[in-house]
C-alpha atoms as a PDB file:
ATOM      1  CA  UNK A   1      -3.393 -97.679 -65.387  1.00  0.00           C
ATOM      2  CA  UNK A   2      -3.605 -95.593 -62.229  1.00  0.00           C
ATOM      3  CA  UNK A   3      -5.410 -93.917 -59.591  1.00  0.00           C
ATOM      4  CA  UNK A   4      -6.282 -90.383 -59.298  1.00  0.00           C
ATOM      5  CA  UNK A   5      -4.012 -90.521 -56.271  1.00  0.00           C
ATOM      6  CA  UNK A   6      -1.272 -92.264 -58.529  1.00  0.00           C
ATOM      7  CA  UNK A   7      -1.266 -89.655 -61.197  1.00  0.00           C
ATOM      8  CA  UNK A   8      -1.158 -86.282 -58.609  1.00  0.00           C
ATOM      9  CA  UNK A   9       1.697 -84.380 -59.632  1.00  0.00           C
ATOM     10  CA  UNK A  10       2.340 -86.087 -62.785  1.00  0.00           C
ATOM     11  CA  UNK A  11       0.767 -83.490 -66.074  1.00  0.00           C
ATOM     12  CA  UNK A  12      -0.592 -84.840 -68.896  1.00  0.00           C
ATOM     13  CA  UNK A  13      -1.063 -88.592 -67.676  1.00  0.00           C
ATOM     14  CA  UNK A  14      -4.396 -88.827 -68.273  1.00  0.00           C
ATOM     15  CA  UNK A  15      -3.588 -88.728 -71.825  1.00  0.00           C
ATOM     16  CA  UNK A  16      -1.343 -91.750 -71.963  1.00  0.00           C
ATOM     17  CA  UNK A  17      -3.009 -93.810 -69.376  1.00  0.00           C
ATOM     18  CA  UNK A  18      -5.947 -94.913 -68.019  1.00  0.00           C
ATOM     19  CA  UNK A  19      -6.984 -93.252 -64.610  1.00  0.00           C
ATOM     20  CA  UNK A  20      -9.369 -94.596 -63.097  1.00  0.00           C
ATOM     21  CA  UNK A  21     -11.083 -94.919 -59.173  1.00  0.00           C
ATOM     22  CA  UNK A  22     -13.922 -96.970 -60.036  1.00  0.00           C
ATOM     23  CA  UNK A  23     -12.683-101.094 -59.483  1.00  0.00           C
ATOM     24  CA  UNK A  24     -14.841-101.484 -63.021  1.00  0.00           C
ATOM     25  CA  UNK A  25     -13.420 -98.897 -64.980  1.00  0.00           C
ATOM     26  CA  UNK A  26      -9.669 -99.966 -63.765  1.00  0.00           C
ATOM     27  CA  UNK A  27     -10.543-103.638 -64.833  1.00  0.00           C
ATOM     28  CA  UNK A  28     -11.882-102.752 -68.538  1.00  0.00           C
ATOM     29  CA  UNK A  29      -8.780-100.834 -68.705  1.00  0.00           C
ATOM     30  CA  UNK A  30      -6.638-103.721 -68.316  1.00  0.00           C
ATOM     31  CA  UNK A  31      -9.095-105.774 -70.276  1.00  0.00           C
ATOM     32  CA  UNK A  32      -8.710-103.976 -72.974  1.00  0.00           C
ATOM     33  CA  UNK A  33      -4.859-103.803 -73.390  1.00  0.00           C
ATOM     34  CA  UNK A  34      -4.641-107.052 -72.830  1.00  0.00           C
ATOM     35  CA  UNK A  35      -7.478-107.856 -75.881  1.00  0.00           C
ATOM     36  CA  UNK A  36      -5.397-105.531 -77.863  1.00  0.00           C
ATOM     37  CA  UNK A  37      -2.080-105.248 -78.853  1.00  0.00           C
ATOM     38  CA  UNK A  38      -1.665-102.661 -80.757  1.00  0.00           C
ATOM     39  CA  UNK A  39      -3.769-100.362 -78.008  1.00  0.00           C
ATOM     40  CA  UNK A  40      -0.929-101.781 -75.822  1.00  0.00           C
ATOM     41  CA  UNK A  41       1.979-101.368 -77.675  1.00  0.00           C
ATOM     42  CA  UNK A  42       0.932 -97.709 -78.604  1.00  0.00           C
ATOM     43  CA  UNK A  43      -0.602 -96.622 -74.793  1.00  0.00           C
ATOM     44  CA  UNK A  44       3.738 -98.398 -73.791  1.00  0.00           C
ATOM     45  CA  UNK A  45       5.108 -96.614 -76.219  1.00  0.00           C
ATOM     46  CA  UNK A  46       3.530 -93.289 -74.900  1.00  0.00           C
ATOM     47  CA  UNK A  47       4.011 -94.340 -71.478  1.00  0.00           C
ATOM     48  CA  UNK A  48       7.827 -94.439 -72.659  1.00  0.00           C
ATOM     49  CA  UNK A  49       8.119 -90.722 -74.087  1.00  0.00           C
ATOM     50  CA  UNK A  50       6.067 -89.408 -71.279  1.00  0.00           C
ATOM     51  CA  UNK A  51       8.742 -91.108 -68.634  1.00  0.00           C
ATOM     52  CA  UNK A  52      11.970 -89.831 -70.844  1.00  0.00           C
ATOM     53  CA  UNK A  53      10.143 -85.868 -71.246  1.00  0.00           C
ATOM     54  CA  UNK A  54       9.676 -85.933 -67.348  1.00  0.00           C
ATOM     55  CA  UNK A  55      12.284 -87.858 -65.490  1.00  0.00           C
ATOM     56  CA  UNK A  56      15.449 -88.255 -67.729  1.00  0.00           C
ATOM     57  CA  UNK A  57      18.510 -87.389 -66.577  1.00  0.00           C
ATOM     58  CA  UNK A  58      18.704 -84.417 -69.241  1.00  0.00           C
ATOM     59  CA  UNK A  59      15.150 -82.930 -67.619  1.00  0.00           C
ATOM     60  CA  UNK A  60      15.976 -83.151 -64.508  1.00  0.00           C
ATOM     61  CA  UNK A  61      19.626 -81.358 -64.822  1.00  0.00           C
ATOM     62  CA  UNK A  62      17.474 -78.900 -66.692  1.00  0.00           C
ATOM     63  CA  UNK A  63      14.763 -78.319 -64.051  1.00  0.00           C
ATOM     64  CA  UNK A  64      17.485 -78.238 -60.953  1.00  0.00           C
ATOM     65  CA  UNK A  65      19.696 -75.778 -62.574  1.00  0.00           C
ATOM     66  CA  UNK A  66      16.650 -73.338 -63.574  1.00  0.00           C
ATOM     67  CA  UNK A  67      15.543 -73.747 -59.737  1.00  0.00           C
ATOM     68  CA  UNK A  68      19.011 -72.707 -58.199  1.00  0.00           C
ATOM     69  CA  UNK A  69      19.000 -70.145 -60.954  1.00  0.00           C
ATOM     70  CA  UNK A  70      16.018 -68.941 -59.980  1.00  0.00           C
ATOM     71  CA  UNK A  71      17.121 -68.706 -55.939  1.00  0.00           C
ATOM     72  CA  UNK A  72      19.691 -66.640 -57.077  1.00  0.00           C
ATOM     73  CA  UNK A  73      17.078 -64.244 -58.024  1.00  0.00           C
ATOM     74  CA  UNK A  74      14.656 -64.320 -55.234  1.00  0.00           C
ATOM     75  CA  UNK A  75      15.628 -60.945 -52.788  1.00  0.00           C
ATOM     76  CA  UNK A  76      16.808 -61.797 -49.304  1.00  0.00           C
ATOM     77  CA  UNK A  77      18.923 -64.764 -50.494  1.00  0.00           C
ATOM     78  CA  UNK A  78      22.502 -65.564 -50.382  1.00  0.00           C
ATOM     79  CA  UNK A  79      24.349 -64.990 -53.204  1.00  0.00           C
ATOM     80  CA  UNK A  80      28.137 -66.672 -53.663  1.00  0.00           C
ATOM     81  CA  UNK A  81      31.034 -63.884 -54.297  1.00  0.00           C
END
């Protein structure tokens, strides 16, 4: 469970995690995970994915070589011999 300030930047959250700014809303989400376990153990397990498709070491290799590949093509920029 988050904010809307807790999930800027992060796609797709929303769909495996409560976001919530309302005090209310943020406490039935909690309630509710912690009345049910398989809610909890599937909203973890999607929680999990989400965190390995966005921040593994794999992804982020992938994402910082397709940046410096694209610098290489942006005009005006210094390209190695």
């Amino acid at each position: 469970m988050t904010t809307t300030v807790g999930a800027q930047g992060l796609p797709g959250l929303a769909a495996i995690a409560p976001v919530h700014d309302d005090a209310d809303a943020q406490a039935d989400a909690v309630l509710r995970l912690l009345a049910d376990d398989a809610a909890w153990q599937a909203q973890a397990a999607a929680q999990v994915a989400y965190a390995e498709r966005h921040f593994s070491r794999e992804t982020m290799r992938a994402a910082l070589l397709a940046a410096l590949a694209e610098s290489r093509r942006l005009p005006g920029r210094w390209q190695p011999d």
